[in-house]
PDB file of N, CA and C in Angstrom:
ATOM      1  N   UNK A   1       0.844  -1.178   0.000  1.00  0.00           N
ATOM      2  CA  UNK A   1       0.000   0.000   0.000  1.00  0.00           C
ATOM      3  C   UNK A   1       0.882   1.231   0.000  1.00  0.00           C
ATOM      4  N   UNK A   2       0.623   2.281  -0.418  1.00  0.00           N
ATOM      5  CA  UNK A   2       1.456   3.498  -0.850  1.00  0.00           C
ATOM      6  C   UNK A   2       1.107   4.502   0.625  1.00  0.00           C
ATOM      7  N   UNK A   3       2.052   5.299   0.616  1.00  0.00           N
ATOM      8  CA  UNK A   3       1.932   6.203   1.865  1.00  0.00           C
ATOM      9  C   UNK A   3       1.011   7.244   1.725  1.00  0.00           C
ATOM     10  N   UNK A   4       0.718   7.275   0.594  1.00  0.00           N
ATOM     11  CA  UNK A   4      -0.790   8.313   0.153  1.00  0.00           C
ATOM     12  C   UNK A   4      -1.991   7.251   1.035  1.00  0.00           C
ATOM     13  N   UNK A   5      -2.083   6.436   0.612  1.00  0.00           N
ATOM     14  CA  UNK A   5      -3.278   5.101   1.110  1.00  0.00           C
ATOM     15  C   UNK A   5      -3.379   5.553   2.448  1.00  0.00           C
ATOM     16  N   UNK A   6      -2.062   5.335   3.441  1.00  0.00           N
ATOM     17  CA  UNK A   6      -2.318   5.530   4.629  1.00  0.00           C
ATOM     18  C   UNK A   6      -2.398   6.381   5.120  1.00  0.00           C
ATOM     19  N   UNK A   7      -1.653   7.725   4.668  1.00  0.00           N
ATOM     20  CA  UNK A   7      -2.852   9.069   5.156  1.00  0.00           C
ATOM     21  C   UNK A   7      -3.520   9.137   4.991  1.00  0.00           C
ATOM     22  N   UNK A   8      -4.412   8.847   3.437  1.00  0.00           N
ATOM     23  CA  UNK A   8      -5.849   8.838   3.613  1.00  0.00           C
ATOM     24  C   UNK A   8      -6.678   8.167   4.703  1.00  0.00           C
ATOM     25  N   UNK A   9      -6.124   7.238   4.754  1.00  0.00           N
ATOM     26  CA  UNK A   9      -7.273   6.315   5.799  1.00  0.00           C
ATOM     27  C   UNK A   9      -6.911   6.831   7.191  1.00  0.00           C
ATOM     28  N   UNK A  10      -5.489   7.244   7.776  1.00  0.00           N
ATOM     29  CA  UNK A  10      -5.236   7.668   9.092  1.00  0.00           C
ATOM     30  C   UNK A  10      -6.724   9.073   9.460  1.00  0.00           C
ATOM     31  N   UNK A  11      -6.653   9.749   8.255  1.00  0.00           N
ATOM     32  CA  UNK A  11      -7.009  11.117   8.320  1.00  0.00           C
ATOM     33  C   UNK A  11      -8.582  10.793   8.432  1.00  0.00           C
ATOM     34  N   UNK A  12      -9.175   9.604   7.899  1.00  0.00           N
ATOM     35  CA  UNK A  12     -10.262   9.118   7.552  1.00  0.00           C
ATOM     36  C   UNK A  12     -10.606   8.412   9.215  1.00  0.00           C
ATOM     37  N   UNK A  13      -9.461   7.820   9.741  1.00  0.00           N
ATOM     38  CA  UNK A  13     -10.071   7.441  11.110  1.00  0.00           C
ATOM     39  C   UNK A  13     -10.314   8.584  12.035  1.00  0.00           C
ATOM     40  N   UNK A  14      -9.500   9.559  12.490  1.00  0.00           N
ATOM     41  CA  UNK A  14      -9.362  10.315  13.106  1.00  0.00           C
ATOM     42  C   UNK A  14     -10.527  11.216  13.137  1.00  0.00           C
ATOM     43  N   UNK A  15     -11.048  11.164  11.417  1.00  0.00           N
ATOM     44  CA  UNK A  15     -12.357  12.450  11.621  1.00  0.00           C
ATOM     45  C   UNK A  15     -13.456  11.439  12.593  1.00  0.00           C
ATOM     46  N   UNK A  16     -13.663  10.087  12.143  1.00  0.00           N
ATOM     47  CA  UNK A  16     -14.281   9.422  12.570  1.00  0.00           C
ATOM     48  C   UNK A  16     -14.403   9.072  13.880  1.00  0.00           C
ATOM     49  N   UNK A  17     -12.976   9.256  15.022  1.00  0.00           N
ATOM     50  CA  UNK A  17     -13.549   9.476  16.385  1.00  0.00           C
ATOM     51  C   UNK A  17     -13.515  10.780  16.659  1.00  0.00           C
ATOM     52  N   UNK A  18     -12.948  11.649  15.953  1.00  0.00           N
ATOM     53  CA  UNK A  18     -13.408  13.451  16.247  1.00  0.00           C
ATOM     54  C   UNK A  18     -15.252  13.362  16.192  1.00  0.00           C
ATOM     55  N   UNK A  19     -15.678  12.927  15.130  1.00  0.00           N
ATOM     56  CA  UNK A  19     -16.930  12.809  14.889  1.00  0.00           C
ATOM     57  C   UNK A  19     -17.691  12.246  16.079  1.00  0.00           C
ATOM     58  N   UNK A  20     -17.077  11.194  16.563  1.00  0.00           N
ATOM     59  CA  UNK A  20     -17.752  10.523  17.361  1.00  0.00           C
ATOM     60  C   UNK A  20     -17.975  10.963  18.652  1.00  0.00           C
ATOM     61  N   UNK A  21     -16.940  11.582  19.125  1.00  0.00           N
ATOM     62  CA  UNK A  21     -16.683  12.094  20.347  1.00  0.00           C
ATOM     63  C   UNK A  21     -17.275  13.659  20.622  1.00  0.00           C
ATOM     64  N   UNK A  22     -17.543  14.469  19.262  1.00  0.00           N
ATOM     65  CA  UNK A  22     -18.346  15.457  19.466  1.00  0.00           C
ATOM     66  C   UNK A  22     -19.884  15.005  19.321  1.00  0.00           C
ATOM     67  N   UNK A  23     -20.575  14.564  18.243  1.00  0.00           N
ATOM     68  CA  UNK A  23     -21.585  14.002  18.354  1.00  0.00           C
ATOM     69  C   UNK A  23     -22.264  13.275  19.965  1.00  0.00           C
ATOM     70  N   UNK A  24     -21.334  12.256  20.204  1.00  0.00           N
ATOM     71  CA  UNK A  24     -22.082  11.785  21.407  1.00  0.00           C
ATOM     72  C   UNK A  24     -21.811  12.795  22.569  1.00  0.00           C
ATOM     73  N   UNK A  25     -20.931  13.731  22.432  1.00  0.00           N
ATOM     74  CA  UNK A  25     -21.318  15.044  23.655  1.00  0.00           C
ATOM     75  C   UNK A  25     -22.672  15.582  23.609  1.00  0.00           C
ATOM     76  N   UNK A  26     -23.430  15.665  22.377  1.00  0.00           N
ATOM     77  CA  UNK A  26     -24.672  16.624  22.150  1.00  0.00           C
ATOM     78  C   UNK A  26     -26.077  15.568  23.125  1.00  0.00           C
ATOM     79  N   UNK A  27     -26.222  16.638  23.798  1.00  0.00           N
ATOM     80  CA  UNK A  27     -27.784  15.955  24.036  1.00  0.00           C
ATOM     81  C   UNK A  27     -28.858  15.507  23.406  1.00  0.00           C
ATOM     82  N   UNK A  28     -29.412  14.469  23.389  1.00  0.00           N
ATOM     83  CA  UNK A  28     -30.343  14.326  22.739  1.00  0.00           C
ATOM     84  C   UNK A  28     -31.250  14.772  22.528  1.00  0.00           C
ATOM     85  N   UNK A  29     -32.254  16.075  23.070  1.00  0.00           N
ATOM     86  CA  UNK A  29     -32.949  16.977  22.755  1.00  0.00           C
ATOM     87  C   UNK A  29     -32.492  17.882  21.424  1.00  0.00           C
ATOM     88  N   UNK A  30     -31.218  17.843  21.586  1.00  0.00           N
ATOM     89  CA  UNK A  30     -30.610  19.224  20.558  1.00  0.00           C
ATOM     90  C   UNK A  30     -30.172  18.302  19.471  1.00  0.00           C
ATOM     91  N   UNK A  31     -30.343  16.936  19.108  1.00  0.00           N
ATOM     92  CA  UNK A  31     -29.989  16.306  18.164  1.00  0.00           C
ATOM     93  C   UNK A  31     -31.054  16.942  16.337  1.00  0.00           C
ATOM     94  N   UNK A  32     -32.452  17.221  16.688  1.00  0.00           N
ATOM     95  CA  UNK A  32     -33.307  17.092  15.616  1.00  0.00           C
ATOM     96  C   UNK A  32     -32.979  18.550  15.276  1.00  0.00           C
ATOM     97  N   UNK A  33     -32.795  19.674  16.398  1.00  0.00           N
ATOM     98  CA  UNK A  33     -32.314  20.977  15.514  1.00  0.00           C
ATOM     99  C   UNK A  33     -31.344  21.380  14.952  1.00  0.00           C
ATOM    100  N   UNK A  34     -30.215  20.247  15.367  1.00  0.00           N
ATOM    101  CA  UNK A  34     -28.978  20.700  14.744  1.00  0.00           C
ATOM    102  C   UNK A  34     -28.616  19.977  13.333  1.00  0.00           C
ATOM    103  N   UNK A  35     -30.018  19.170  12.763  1.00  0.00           N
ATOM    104  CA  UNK A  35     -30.145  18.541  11.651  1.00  0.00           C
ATOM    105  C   UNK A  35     -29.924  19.329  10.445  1.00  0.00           C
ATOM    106  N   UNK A  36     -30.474  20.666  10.301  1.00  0.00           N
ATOM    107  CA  UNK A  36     -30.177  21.569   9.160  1.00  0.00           C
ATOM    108  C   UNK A  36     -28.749  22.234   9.314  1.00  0.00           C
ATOM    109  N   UNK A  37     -28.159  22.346  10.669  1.00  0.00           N
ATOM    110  CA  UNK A  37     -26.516  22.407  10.121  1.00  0.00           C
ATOM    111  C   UNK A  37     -25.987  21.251  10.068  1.00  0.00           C
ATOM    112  N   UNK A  38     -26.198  20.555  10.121  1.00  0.00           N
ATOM    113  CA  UNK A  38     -25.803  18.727   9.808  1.00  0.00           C
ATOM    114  C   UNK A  38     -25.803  18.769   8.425  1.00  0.00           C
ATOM    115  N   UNK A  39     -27.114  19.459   7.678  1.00  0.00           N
ATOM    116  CA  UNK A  39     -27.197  19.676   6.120  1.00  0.00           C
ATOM    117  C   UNK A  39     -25.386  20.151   5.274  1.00  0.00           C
ATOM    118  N   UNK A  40     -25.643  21.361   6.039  1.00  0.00           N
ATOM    119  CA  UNK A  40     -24.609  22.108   5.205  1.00  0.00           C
ATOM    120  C   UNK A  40     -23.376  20.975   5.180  1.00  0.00           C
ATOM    121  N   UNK A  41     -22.978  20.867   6.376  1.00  0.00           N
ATOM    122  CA  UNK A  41     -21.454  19.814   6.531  1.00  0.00           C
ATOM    123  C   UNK A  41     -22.014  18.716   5.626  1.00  0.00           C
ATOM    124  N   UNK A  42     -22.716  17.808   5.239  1.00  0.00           N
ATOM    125  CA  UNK A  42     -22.693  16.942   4.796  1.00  0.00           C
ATOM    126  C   UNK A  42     -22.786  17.061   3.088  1.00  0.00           C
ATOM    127  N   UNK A  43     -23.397  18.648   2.896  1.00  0.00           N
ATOM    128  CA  UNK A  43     -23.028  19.024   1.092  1.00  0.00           C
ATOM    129  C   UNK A  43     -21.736  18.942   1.592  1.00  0.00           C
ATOM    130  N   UNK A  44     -20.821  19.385   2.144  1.00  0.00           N
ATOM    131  CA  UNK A  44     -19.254  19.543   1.934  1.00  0.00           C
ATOM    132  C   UNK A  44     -19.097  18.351   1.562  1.00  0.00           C
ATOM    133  N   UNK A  45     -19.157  17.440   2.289  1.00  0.00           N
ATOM    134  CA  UNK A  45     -18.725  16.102   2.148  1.00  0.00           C
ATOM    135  C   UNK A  45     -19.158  15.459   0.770  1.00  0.00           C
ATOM    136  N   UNK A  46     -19.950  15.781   0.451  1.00  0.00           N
ATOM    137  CA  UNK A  46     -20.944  14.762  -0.820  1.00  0.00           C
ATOM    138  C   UNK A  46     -19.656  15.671  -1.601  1.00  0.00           C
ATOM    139  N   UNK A  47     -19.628  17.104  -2.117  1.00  0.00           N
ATOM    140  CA  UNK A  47     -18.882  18.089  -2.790  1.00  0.00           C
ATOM    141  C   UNK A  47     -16.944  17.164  -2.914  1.00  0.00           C
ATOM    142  N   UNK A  48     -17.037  17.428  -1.368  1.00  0.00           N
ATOM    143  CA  UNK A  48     -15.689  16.734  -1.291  1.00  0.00           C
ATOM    144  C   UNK A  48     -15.159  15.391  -1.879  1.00  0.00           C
ATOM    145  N   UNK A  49     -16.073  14.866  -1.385  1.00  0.00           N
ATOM    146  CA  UNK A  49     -16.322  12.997  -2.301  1.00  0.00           C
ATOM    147  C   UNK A  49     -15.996  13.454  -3.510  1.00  0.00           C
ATOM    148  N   UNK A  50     -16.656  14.267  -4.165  1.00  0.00           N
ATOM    149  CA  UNK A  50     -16.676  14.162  -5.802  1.00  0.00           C
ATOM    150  C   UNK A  50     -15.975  14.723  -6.164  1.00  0.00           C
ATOM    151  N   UNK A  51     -15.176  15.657  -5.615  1.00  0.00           N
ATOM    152  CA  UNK A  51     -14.000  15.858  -5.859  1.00  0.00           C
ATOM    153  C   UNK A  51     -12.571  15.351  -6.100  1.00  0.00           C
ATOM    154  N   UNK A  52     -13.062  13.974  -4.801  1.00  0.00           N
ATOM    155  CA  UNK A  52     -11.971  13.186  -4.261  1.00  0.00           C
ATOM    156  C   UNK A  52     -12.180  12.300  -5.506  1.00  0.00           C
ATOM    157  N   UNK A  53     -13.355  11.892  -5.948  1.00  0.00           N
ATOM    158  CA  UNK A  53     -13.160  11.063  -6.701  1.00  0.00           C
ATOM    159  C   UNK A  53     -12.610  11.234  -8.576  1.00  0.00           C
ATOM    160  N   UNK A  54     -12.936  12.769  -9.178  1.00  0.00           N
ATOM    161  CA  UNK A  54     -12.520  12.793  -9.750  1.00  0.00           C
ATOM    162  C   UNK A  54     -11.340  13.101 -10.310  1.00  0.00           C
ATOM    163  N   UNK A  55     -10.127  12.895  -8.745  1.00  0.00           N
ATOM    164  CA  UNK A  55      -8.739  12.988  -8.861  1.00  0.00           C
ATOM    165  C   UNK A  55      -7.990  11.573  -8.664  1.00  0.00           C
ATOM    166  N   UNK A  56      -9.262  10.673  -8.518  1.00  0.00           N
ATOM    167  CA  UNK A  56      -8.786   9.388  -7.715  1.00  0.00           C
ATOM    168  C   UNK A  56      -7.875   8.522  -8.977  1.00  0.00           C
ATOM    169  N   UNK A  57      -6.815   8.270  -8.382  1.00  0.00           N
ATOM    170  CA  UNK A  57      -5.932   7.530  -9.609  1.00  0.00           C
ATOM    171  C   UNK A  57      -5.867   6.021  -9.295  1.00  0.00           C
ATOM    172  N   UNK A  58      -6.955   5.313  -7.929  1.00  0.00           N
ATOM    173  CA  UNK A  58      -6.818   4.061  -8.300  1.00  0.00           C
ATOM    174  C   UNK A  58      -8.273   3.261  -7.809  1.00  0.00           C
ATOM    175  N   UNK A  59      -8.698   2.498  -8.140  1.00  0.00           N
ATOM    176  CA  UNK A  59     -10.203   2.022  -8.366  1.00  0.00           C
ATOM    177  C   UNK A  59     -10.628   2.048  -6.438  1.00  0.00           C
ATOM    178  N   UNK A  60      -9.917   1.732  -5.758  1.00  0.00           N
ATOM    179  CA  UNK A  60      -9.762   2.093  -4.317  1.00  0.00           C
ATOM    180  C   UNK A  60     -10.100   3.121  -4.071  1.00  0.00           C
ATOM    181  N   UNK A  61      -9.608   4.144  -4.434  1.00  0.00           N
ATOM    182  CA  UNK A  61      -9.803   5.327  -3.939  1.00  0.00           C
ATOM    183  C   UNK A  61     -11.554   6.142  -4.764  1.00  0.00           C
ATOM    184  N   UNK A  62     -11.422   5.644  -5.490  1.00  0.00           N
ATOM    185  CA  UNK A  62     -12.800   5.840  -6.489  1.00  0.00           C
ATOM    186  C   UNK A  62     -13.526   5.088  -5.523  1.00  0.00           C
ATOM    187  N   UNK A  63     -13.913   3.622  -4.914  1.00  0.00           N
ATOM    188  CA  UNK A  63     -15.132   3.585  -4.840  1.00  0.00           C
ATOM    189  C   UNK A  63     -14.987   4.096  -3.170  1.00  0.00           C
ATOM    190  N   UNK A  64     -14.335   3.975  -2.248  1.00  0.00           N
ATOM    191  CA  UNK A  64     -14.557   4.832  -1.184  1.00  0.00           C
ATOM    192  C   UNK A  64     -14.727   6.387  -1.086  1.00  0.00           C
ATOM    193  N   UNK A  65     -14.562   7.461  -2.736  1.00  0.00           N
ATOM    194  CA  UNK A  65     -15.332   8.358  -2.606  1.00  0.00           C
ATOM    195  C   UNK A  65     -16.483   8.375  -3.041  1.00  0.00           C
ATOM    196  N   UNK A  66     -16.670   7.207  -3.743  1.00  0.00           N
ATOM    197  CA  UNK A  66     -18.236   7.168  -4.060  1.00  0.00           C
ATOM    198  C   UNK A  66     -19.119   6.658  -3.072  1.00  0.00           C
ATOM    199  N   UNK A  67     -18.435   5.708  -2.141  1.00  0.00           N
ATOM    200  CA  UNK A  67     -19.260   5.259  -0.513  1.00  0.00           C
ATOM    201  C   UNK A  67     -19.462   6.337   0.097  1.00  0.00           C
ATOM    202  N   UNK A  68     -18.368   8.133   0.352  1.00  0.00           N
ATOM    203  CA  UNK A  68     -18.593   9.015   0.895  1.00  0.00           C
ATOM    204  C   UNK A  68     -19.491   9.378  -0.029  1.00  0.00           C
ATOM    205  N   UNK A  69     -19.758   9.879  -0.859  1.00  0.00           N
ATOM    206  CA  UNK A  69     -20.769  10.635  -1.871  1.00  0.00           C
ATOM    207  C   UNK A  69     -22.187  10.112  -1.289  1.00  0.00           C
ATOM    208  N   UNK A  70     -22.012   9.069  -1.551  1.00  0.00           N
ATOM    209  CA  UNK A  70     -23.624   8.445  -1.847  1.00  0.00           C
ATOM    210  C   UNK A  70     -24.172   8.280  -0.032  1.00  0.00           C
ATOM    211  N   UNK A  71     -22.933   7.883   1.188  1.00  0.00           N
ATOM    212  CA  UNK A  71     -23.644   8.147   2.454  1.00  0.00           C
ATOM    213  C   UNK A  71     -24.358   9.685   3.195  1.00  0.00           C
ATOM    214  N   UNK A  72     -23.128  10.433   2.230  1.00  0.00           N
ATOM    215  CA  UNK A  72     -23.114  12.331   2.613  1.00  0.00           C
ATOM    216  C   UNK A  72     -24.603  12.261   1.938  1.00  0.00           C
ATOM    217  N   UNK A  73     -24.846  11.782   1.114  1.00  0.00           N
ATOM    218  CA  UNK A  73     -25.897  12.061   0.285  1.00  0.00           C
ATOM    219  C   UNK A  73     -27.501  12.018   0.624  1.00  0.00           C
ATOM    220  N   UNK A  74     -27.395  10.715   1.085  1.00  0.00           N
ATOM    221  CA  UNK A  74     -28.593  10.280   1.917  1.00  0.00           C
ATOM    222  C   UNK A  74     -28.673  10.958   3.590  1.00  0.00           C
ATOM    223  N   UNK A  75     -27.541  11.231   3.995  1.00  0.00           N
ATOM    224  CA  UNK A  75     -27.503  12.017   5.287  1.00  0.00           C
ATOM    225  C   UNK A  75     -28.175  13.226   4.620  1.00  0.00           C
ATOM    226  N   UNK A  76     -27.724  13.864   3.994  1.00  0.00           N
ATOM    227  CA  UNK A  76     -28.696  15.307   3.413  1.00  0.00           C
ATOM    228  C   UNK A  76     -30.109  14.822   3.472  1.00  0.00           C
ATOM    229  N   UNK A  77     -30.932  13.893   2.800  1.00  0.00           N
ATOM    230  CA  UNK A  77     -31.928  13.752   1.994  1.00  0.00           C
ATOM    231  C   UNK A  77     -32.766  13.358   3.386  1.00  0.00           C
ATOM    232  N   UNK A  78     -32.538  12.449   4.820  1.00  0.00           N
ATOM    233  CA  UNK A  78     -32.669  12.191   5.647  1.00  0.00           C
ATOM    234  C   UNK A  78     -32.981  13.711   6.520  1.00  0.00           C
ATOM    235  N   UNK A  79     -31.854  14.353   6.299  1.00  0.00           N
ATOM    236  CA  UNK A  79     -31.697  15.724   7.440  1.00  0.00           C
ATOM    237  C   UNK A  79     -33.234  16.227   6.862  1.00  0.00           C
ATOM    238  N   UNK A  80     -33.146  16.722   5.720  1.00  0.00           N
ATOM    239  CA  UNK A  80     -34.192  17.476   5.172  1.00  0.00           C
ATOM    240  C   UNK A  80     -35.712  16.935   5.854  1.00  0.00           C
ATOM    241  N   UNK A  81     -35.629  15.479   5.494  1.00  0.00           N
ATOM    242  CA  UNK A  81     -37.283  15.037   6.152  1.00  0.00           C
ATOM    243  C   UNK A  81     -37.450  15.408   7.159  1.00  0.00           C
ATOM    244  N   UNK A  82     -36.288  15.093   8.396  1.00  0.00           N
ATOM    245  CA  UNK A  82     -36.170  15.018   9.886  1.00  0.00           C
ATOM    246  C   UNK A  82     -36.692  16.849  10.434  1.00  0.00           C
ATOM    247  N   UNK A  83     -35.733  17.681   9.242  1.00  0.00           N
ATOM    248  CA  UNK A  83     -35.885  19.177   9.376  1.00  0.00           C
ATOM    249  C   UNK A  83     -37.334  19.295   9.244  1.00  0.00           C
ATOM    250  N   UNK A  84     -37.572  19.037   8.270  1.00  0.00           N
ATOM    251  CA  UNK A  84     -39.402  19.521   7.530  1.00  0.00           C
ATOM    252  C   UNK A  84     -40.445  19.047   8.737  1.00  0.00           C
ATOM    253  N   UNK A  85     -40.584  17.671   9.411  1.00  0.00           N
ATOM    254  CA  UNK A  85     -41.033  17.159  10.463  1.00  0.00           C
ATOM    255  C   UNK A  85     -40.769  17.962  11.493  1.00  0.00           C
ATOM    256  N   UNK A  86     -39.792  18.165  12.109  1.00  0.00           N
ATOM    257  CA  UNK A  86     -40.170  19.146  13.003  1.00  0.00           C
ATOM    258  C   UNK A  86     -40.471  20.299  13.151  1.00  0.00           C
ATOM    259  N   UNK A  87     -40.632  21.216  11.519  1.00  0.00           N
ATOM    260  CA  UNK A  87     -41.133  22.396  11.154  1.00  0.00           C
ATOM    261  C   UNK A  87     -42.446  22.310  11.553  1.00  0.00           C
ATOM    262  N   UNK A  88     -42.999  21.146  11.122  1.00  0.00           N
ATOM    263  CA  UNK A  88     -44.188  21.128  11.051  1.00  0.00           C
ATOM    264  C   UNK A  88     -44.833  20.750  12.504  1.00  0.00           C
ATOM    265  N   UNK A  89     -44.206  20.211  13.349  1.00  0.00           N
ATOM    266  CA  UNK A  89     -44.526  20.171  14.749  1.00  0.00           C
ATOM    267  C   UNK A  89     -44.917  21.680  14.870  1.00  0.00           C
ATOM    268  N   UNK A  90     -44.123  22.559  14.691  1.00  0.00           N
ATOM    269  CA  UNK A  90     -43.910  24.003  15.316  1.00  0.00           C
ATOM    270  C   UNK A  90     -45.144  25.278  14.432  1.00  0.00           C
ATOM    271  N   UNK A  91     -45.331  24.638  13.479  1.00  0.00           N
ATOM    272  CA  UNK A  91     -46.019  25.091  12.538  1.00  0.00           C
ATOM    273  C   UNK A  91     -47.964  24.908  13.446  1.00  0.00           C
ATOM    274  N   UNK A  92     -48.794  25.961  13.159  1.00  0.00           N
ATOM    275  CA  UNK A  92     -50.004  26.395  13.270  1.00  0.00           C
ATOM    276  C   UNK A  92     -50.503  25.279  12.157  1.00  0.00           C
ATOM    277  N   UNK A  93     -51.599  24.894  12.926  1.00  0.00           N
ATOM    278  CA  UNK A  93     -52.351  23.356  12.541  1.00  0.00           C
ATOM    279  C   UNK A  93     -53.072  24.426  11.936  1.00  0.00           C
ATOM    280  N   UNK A  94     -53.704  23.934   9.916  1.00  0.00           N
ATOM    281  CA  UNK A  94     -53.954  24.097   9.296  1.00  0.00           C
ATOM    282  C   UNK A  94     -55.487  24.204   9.284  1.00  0.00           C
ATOM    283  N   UNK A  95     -56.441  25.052   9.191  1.00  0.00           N
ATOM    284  CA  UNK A  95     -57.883  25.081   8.609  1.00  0.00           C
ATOM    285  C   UNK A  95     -58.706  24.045   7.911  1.00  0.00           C
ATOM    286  N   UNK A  96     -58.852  23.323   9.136  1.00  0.00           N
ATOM    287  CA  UNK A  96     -59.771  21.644   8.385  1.00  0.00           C
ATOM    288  C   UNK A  96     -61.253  22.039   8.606  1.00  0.00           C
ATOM    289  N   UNK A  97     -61.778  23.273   7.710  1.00  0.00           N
ATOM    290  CA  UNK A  97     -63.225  22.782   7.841  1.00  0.00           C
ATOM    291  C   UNK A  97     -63.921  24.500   8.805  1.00  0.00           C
ATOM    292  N   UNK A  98     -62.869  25.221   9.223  1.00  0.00           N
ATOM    293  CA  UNK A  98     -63.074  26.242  10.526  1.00  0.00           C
ATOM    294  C   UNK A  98     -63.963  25.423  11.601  1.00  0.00           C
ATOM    295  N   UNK A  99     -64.269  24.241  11.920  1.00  0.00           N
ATOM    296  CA  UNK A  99     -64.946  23.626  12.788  1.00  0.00           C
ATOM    297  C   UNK A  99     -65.072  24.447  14.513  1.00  0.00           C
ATOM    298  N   UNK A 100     -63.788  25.245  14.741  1.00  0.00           N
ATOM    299  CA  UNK A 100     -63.882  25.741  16.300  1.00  0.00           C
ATOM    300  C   UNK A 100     -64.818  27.132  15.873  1.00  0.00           C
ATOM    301  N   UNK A 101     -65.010  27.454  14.804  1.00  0.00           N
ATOM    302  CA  UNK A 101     -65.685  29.123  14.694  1.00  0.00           C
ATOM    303  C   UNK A 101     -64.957  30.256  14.644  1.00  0.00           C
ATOM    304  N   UNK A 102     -63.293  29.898  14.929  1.00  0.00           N
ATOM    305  CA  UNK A 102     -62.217  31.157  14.828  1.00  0.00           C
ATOM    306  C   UNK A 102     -62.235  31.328  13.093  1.00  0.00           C
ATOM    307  N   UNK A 103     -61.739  32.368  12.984  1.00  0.00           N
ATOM    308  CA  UNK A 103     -61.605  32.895  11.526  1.00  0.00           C
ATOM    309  C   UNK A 103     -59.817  33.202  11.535  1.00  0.00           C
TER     310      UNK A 103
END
């Protein structure tokens, strides 16, 4: 394996208990609002992937930026539902009918 290989992957573990170790600090109450900045970091990542991958000079390195692409990816698509759901918790229940008599 080439010494490029293993920085990548050193640099690749390290975010992974940085990640871990800030994440499991957050309380679980503050987990569903901090979903839309969860958004932004995870375009970086999808961005970054595809970046990574269209410099990648060996089939290795191609499909582990396409494993980052496509997980960053669905983390976005996930955040968004999770975001919209609890908009809508917060959101004024909609006019079914004026049944109470308020206008």
């Amino acid at each position: 394996m080439s010494q490029e290989l293993y920085t990548n992957l050193a640099i690749f573990v390290l975010s992974l208990l940085v990640g871990f170790e800030v994440i499991s600090k957050i309380p679980a109450t503050l987990h569903t609002p901090m979903m839309s900045g969860a958004n932004a970091i995870h375009g970086v990542v999808v961005v970054g992937a595809i970046l990574v991958a269209l410099e990648a000079k060996t089939p290795l390195f191609y499909t582990i930026a396409f494993i980052a692409a496509l997980l960053g990816a669905i983390n976005v698509s996930g955040g968004y539902v999770v975001t919209d759901r609890m908009l809508e918790m917060f959101s004024k229940p909609k006019d079914k009918g004026n049944k109470g008599g308020d206008k």
